[in-house]
PDB file of N, CA and C in Angstrom:
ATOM      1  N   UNK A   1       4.946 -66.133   8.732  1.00  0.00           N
ATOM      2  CA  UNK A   1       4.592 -65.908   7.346  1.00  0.00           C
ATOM      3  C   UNK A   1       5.611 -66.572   6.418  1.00  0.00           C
ATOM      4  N   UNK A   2       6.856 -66.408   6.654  1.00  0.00           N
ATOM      5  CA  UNK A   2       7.961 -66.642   5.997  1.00  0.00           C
ATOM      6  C   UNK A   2       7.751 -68.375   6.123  1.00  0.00           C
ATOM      7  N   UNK A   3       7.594 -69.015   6.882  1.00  0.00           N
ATOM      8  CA  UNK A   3       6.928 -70.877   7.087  1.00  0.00           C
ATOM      9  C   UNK A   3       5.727 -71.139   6.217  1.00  0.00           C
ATOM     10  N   UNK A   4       4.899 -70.267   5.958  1.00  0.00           N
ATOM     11  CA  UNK A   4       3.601 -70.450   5.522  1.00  0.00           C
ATOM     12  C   UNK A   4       4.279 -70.568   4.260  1.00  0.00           C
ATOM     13  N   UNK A   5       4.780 -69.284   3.452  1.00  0.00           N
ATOM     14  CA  UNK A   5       5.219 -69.206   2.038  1.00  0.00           C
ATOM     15  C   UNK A   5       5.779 -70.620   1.820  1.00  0.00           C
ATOM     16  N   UNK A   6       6.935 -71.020   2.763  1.00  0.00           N
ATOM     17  CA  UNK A   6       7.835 -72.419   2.012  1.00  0.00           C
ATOM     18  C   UNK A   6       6.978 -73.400   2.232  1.00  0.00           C
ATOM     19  N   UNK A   7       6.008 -73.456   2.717  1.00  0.00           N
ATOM     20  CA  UNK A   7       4.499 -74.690   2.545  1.00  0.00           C
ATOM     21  C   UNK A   7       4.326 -74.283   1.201  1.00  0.00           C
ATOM     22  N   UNK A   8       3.668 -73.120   0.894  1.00  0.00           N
ATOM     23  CA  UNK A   8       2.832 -73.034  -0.560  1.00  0.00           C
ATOM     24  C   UNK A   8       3.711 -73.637  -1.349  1.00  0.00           C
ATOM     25  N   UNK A   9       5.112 -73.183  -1.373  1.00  0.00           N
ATOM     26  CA  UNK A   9       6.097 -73.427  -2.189  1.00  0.00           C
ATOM     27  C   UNK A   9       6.576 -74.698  -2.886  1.00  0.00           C
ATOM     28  N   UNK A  10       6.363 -75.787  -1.577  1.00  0.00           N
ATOM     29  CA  UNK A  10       6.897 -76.843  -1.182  1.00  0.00           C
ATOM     30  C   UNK A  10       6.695 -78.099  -2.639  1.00  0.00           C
ATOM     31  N   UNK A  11       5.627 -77.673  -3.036  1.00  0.00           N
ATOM     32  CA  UNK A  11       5.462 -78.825  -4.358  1.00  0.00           C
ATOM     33  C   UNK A  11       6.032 -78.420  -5.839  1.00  0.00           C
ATOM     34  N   UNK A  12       6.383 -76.793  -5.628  1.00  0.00           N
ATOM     35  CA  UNK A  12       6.711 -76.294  -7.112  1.00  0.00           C
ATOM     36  C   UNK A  12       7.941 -77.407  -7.349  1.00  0.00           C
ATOM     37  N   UNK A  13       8.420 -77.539  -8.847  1.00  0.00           N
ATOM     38  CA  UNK A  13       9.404 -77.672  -8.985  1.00  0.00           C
ATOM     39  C   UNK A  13      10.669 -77.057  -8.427  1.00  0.00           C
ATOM     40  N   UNK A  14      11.677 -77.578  -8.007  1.00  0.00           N
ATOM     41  CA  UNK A  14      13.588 -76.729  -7.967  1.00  0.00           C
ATOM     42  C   UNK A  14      14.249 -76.860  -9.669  1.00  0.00           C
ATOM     43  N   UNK A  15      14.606 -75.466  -9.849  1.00  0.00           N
ATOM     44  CA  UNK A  15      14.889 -75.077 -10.988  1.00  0.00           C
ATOM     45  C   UNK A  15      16.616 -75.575 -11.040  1.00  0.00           C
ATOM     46  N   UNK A  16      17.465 -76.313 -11.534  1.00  0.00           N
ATOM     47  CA  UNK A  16      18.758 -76.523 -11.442  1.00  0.00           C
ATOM     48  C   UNK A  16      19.733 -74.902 -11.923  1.00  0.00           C
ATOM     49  N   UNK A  17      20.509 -75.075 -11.821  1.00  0.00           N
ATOM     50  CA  UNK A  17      21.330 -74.020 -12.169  1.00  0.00           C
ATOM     51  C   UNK A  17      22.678 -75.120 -13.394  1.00  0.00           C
ATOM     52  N   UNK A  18      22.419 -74.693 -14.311  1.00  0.00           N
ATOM     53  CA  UNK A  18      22.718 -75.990 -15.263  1.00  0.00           C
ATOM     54  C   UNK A  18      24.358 -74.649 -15.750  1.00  0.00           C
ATOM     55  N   UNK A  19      25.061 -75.704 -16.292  1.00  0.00           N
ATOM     56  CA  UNK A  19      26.124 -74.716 -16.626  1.00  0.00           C
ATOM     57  C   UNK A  19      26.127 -73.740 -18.192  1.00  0.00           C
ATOM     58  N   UNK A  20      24.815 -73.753 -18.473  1.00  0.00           N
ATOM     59  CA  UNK A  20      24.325 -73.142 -19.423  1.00  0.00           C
ATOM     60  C   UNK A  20      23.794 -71.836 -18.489  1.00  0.00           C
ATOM     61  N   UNK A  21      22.972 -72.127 -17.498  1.00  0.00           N
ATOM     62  CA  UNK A  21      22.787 -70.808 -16.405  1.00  0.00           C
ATOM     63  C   UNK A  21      24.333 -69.921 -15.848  1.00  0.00           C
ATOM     64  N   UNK A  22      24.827 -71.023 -15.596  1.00  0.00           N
ATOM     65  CA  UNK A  22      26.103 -70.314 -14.779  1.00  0.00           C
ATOM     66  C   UNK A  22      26.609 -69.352 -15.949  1.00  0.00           C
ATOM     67  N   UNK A  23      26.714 -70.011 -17.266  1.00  0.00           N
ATOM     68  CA  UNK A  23      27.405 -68.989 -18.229  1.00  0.00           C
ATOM     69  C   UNK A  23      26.778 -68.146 -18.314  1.00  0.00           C
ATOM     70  N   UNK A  24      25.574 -67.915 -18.586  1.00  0.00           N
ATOM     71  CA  UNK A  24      24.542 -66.534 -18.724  1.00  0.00           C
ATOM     72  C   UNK A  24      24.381 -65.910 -17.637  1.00  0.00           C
ATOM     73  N   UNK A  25      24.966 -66.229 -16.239  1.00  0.00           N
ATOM     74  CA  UNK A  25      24.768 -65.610 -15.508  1.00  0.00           C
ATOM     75  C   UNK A  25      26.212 -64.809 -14.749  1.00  0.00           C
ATOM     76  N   UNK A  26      27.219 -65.757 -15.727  1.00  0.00           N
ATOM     77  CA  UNK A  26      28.570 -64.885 -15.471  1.00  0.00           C
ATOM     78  C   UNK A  26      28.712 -63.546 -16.233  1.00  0.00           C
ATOM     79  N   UNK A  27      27.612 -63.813 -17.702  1.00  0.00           N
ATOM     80  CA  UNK A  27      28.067 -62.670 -18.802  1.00  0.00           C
ATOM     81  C   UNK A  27      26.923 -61.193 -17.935  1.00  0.00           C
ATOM     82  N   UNK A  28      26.245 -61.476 -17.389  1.00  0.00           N
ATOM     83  CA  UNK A  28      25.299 -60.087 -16.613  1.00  0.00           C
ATOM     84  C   UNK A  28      26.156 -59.498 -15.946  1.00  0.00           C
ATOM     85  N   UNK A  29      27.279 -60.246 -15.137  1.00  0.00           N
ATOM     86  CA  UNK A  29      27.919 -59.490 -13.771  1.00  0.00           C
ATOM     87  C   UNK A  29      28.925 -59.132 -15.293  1.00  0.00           C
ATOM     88  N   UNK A  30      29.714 -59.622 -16.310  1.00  0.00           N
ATOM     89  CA  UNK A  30      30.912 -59.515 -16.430  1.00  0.00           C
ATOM     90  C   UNK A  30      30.613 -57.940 -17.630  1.00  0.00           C
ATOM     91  N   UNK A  31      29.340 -57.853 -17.889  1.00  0.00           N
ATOM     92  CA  UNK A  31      28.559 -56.727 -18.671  1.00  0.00           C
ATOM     93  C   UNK A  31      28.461 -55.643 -17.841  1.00  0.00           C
ATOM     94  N   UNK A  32      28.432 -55.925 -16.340  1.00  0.00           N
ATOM     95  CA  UNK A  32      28.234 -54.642 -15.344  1.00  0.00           C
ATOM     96  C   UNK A  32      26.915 -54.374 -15.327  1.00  0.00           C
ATOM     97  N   UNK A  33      26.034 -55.930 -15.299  1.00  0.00           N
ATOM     98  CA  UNK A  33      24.853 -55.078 -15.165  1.00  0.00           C
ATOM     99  C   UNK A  33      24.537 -55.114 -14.240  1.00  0.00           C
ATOM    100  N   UNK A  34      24.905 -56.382 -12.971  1.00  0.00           N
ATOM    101  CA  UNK A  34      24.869 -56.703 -11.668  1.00  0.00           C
ATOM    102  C   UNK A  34      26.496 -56.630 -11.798  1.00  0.00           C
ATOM    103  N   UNK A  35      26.756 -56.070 -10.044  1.00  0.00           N
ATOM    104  CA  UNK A  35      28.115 -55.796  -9.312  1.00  0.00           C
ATOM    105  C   UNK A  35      28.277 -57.685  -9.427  1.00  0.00           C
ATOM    106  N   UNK A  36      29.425 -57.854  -9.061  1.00  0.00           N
ATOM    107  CA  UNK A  36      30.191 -58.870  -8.793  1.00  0.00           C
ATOM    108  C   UNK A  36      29.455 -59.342  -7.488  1.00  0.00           C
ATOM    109  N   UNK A  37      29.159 -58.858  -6.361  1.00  0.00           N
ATOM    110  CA  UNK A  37      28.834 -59.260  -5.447  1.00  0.00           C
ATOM    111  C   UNK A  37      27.459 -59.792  -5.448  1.00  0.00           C
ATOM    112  N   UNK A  38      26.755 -59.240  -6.731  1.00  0.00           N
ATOM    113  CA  UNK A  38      25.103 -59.785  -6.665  1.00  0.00           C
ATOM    114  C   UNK A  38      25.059 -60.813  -7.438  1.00  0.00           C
ATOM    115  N   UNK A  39      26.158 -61.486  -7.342  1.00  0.00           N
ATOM    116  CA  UNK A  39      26.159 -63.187  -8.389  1.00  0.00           C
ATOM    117  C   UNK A  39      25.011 -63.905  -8.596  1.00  0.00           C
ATOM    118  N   UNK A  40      24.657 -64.376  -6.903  1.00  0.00           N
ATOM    119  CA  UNK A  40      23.371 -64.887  -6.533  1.00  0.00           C
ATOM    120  C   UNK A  40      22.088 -64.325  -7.327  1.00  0.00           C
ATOM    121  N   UNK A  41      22.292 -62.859  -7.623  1.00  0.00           N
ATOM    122  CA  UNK A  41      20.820 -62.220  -8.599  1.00  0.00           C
ATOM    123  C   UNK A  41      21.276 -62.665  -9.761  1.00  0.00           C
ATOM    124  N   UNK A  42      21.971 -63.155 -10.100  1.00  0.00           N
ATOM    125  CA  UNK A  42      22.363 -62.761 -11.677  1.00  0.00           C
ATOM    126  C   UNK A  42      21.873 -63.916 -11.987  1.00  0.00           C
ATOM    127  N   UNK A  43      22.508 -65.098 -11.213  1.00  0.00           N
ATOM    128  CA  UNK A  43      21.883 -66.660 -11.195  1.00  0.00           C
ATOM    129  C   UNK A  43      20.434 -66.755 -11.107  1.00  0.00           C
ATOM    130  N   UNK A  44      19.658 -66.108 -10.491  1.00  0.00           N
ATOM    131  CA  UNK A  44      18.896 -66.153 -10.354  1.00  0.00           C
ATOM    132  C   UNK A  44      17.843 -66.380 -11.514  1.00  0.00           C
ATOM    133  N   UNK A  45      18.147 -64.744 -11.645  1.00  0.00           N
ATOM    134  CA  UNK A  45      17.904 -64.109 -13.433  1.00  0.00           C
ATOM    135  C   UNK A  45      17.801 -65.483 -14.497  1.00  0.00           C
ATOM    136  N   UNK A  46      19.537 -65.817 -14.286  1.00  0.00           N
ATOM    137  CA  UNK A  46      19.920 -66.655 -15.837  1.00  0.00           C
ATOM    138  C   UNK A  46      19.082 -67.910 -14.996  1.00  0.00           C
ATOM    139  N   UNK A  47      19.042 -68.538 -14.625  1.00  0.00           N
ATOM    140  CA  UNK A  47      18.346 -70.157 -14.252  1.00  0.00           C
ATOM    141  C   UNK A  47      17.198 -69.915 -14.752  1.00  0.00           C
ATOM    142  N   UNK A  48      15.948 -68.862 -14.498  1.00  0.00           N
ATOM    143  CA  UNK A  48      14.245 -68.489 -14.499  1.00  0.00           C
ATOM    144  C   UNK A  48      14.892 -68.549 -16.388  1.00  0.00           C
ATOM    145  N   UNK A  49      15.727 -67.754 -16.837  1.00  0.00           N
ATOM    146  CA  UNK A  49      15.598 -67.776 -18.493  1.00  0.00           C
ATOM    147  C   UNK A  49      16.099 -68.588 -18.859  1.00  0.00           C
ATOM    148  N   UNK A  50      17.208 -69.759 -18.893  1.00  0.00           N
ATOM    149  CA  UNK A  50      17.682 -70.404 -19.411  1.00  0.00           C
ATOM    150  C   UNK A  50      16.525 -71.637 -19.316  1.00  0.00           C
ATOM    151  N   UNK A  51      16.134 -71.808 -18.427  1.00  0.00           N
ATOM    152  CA  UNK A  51      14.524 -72.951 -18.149  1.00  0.00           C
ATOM    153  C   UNK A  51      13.272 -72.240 -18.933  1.00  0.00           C
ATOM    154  N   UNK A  52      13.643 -70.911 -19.233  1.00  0.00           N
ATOM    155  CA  UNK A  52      12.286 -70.519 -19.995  1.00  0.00           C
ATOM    156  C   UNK A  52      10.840 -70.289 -19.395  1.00  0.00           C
ATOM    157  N   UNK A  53      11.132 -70.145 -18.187  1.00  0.00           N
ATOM    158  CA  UNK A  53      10.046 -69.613 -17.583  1.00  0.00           C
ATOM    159  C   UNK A  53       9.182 -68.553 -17.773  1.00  0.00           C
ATOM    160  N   UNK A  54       8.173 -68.075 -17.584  1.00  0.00           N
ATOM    161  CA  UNK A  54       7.440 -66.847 -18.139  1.00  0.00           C
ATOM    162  C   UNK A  54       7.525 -66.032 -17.339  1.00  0.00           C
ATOM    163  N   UNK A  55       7.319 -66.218 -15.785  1.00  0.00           N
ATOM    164  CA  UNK A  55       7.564 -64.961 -14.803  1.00  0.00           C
ATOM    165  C   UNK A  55       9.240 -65.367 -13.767  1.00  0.00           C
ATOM    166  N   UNK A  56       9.447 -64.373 -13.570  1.00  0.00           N
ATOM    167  CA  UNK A  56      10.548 -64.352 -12.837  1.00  0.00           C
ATOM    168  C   UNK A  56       9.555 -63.401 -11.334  1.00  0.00           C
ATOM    169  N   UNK A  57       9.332 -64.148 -10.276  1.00  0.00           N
ATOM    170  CA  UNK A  57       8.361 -63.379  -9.121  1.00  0.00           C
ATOM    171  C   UNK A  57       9.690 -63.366  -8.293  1.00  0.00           C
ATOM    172  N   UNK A  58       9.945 -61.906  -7.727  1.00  0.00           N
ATOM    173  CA  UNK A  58      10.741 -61.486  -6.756  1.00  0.00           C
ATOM    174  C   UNK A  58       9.962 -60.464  -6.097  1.00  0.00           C
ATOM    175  N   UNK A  59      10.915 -60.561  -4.743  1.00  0.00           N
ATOM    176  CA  UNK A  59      10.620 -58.838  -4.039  1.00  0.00           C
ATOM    177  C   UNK A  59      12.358 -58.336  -3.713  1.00  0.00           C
ATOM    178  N   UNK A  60      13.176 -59.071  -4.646  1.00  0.00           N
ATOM    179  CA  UNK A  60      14.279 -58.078  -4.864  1.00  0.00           C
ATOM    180  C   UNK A  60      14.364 -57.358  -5.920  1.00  0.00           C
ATOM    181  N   UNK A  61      14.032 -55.814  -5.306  1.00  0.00           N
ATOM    182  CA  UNK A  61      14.051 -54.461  -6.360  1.00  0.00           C
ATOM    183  C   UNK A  61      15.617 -53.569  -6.160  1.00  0.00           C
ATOM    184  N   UNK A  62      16.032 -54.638  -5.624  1.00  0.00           N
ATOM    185  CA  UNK A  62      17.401 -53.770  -5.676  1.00  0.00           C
ATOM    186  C   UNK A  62      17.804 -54.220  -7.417  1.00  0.00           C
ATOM    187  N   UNK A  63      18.002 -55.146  -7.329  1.00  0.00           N
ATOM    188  CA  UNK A  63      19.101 -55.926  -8.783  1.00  0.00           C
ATOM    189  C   UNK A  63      17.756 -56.490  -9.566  1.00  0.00           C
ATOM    190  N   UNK A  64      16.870 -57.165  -9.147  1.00  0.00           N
ATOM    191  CA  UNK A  64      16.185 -58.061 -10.102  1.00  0.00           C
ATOM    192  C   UNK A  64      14.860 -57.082 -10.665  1.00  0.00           C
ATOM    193  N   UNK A  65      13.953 -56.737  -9.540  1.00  0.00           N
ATOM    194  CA  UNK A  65      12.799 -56.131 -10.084  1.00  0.00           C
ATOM    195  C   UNK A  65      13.085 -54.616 -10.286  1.00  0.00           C
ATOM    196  N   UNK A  66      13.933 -54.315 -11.179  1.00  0.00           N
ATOM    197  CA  UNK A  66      14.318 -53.125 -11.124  1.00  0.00           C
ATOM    198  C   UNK A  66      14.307 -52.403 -12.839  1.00  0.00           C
ATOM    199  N   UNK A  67      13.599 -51.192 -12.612  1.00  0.00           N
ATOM    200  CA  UNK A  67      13.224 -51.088 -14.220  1.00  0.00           C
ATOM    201  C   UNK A  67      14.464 -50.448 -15.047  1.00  0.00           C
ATOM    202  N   UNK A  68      15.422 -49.804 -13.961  1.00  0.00           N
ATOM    203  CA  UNK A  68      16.633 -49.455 -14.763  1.00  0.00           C
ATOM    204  C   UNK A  68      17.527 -50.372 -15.175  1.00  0.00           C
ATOM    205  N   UNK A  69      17.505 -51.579 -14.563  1.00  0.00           N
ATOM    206  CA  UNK A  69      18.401 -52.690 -14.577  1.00  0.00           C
ATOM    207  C   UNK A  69      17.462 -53.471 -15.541  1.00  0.00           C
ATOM    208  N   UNK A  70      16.490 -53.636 -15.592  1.00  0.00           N
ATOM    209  CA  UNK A  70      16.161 -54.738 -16.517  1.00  0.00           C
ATOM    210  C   UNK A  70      16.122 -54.136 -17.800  1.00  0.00           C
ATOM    211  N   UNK A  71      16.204 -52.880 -18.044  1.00  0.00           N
ATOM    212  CA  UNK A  71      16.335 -52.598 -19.817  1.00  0.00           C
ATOM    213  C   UNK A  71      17.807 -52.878 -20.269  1.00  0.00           C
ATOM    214  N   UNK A  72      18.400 -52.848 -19.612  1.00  0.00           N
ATOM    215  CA  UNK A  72      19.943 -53.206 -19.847  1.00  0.00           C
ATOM    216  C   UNK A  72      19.825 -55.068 -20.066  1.00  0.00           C
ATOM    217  N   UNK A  73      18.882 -55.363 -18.721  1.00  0.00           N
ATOM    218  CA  UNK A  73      19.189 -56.845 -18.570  1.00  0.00           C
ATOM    219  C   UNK A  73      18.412 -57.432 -19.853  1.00  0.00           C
ATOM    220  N   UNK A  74      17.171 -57.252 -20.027  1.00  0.00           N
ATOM    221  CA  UNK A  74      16.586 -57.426 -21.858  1.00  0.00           C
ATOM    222  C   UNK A  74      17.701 -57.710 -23.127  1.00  0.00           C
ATOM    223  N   UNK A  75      17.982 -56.330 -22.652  1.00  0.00           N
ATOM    224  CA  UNK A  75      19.045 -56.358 -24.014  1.00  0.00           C
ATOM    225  C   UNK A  75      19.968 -57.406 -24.260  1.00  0.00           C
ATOM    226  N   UNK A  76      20.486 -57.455 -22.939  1.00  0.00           N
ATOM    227  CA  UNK A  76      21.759 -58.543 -22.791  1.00  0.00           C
ATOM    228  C   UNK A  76      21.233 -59.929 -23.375  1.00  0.00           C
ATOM    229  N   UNK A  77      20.275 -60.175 -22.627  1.00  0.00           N
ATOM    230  CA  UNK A  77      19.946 -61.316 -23.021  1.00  0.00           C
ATOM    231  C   UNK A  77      18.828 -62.082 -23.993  1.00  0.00           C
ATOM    232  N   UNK A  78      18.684 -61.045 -24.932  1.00  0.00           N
ATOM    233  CA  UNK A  78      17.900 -61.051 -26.356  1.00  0.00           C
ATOM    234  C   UNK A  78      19.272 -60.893 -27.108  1.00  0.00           C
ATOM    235  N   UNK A  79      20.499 -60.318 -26.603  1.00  0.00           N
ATOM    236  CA  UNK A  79      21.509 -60.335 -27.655  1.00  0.00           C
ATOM    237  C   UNK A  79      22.293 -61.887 -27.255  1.00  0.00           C
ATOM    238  N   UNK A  80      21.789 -62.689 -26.534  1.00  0.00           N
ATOM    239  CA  UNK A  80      22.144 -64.142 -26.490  1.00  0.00           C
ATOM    240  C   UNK A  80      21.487 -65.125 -26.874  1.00  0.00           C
ATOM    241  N   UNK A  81      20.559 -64.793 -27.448  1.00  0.00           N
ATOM    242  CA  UNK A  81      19.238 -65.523 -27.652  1.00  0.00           C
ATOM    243  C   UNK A  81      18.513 -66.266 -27.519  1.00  0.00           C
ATOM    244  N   UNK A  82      18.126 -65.393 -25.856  1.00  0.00           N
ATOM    245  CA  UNK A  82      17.035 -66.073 -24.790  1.00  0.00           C
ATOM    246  C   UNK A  82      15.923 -64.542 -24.409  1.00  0.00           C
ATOM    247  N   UNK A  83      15.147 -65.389 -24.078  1.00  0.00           N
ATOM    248  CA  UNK A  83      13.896 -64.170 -23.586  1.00  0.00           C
ATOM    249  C   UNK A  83      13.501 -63.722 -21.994  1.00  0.00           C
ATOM    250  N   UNK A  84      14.060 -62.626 -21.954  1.00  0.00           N
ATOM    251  CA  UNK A  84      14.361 -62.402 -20.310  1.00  0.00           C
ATOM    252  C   UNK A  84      12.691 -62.685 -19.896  1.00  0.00           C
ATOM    253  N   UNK A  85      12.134 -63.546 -19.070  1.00  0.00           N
ATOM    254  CA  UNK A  85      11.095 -63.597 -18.388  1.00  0.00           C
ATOM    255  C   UNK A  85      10.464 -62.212 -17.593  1.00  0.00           C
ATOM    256  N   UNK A  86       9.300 -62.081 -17.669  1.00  0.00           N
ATOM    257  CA  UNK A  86       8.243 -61.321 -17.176  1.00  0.00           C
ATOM    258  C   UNK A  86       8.882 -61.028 -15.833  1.00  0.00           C
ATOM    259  N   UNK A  87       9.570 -59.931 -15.318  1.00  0.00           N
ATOM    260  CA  UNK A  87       9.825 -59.935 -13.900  1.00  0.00           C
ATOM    261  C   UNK A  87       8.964 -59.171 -13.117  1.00  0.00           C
ATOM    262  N   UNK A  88       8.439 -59.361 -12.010  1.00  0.00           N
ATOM    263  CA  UNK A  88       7.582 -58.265 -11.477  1.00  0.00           C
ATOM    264  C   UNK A  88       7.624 -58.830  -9.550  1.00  0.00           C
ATOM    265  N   UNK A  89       7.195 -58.088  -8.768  1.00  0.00           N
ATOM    266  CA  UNK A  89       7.022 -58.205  -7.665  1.00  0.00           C
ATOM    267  C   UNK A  89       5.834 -59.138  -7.116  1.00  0.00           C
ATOM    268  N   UNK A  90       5.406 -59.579  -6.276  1.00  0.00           N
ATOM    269  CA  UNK A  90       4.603 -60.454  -6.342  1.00  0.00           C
ATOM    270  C   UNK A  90       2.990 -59.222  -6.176  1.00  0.00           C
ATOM    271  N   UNK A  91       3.151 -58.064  -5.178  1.00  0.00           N
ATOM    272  CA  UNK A  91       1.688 -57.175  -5.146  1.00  0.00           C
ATOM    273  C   UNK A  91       1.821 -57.169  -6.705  1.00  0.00           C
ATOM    274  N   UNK A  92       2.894 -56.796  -7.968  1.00  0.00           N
ATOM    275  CA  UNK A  92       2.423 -56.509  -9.561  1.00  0.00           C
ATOM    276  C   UNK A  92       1.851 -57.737 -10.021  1.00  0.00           C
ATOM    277  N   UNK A  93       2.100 -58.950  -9.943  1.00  0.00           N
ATOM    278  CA  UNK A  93       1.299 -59.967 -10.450  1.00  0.00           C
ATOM    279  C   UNK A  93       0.164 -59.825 -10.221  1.00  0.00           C
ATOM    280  N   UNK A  94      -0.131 -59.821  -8.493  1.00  0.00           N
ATOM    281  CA  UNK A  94      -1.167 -59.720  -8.334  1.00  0.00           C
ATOM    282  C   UNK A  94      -2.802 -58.921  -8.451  1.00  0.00           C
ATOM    283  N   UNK A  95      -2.002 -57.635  -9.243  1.00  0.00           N
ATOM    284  CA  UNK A  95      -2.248 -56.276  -9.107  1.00  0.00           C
ATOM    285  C   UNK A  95      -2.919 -55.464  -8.086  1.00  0.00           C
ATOM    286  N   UNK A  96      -2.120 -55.852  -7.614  1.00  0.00           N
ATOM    287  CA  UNK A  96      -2.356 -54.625  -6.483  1.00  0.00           C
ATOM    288  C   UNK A  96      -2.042 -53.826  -6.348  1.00  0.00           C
ATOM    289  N   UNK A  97      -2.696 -52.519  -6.252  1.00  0.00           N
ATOM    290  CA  UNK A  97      -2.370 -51.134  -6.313  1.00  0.00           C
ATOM    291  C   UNK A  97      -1.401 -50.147  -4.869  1.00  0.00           C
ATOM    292  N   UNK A  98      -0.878 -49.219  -4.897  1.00  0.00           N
ATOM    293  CA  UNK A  98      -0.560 -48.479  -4.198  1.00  0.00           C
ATOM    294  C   UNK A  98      -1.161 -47.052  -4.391  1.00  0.00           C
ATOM    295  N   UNK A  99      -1.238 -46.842  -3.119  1.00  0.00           N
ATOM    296  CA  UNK A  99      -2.123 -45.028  -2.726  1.00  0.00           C
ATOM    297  C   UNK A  99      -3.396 -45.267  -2.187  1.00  0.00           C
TER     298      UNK A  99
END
């Protein structure tokens, strides 16, 4: 499954991590909104907004798809003035239900 996905994948664009990302993505960890150790999420985060993307699709609900963390993460980064992208899991895009 995990081979199949990086086929679908394979033609999207690669998003750079520009040093406009790196800075927005140092000020999340240095705010405490991601630990130090979840750098990689934070980058993540800042690259999808600093490119201006509309969805940010993860299935990390630890740091990224996380609704306590992203009202903090909003804030942060509407008080920099960028627009945190649509984050959701890929079953929420899709809507797919649970129960």
């Amino acid at each position: 499954m995990a081979r199949a996905r990086l086929e679908r994948m394979a033609p999207l664009p690669l998003l750079d991590l520009t040093a406009e990302g790196e800075r927005l993505g140092d000020t999340i960890v240095e705010a405490g909104i991601l630990p130090s150790n979840a750098y990689t999420d934070a980058a993540h985060i800042a690259v999808a907004t600093v490119h201006r993307m509309d969805i940010l699709l993860t299935w990390n609900c630890r740091h990224i798809a996380n609704g306590e963390i992203e009202v903090r993460l909003r804030r942060h980064i509407i008080s920099r003035g960028y627009e945190l992208p649509l984050v959701c899991t890929p079953e929420e895009l899709m809507g797919e239900t649970y129960g």
